[in-house]
N, C-alpha and C. Protein backbone atom coordinates (compact mmCIF):
# COMPACT_ATOMS: atom_id res chain seq x y z
N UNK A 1 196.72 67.94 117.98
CA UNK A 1 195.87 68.70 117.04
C UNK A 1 194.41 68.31 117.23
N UNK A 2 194.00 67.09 116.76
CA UNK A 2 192.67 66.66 117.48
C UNK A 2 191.98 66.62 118.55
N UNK A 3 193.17 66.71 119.77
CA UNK A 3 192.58 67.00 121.23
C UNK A 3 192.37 68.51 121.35
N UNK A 4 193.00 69.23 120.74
CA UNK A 4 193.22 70.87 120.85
C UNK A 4 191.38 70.96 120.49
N UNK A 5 191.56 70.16 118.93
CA UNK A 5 189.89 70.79 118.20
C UNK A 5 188.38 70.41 119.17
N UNK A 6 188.80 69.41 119.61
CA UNK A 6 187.88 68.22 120.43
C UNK A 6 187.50 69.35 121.94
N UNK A 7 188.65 70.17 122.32
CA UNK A 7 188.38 71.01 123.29
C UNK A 7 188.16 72.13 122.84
N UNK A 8 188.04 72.68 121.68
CA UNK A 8 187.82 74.21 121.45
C UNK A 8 186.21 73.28 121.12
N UNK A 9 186.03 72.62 120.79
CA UNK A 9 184.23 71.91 120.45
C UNK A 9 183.39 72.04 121.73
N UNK A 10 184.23 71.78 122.63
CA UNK A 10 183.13 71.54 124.08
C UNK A 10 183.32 72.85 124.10
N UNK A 11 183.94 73.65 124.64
CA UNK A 11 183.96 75.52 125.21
C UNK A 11 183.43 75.75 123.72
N UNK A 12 182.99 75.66 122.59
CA UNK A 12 181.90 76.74 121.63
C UNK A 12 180.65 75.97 122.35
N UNK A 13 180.27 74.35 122.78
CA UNK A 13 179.20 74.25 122.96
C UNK A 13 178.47 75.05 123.61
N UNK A 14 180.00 74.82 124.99
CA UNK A 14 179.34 75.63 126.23
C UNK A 14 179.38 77.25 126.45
N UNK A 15 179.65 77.48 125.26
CA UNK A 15 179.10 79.19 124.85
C UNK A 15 177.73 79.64 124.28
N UNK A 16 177.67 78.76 123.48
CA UNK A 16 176.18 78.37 122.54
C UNK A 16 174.75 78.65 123.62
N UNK A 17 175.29 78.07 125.05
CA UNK A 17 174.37 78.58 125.57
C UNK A 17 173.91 80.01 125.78
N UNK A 18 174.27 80.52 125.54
CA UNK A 18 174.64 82.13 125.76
C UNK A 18 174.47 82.92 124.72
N UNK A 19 174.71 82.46 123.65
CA UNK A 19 173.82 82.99 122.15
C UNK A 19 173.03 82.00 121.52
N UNK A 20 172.97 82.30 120.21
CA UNK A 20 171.97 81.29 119.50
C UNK A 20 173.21 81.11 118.18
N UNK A 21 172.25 79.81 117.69
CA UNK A 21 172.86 79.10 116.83
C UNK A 21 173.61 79.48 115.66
N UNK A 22 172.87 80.67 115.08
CA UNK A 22 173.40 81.35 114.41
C UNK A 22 174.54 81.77 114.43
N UNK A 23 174.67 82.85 115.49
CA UNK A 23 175.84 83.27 116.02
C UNK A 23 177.08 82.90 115.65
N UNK A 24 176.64 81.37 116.84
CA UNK A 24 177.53 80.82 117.11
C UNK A 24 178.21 80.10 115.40
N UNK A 25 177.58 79.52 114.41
CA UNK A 25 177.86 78.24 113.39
C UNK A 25 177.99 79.88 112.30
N UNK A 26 177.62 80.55 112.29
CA UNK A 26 178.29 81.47 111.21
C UNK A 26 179.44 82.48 111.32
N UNK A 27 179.22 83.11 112.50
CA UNK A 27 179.86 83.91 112.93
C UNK A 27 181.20 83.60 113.54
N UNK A 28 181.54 83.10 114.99
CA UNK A 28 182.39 82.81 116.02
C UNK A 28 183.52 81.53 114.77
N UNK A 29 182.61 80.33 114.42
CA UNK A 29 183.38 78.89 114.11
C UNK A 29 184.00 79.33 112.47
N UNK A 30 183.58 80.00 112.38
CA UNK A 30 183.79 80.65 110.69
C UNK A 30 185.19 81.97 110.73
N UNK A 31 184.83 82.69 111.58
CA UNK A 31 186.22 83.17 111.70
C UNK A 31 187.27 82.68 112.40
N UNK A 32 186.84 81.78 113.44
CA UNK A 32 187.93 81.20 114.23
C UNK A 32 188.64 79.97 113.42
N UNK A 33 187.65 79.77 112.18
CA UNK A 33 188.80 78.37 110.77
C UNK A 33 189.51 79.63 109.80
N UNK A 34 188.92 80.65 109.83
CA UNK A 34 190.17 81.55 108.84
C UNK A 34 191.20 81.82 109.79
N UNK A 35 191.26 82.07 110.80
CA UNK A 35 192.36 82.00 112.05
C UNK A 35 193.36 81.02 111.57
N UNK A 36 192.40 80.26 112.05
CA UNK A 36 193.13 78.90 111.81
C UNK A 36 194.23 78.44 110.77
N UNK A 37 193.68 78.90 109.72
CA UNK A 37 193.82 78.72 108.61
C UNK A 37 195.32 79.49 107.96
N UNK A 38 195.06 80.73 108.30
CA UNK A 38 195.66 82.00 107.95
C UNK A 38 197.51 81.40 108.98
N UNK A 39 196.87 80.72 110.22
CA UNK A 39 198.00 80.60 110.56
C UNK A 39 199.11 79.20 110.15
């Protein structure tokens, strides 16, 4: 479970380059914990 989160952390970093912060910390990490969540 912690290695899973620890690697979905590096691949959003290394997306982040590619949008902006916003995006990324409201949008993408916010629906991907109701995902999460829901499942």
């Amino acid at each position: 479970m912690y290695g899973s989160f620890r690697a979905l952390l590096v691949f959003v970093l290394k997306y982040a380059k590619s949008l902006s912060w916003y995006q990324i910390c409201f949008i993408d990490i916010r629906s991907f914990l109701w995902r999460v969540l829901c499942l």
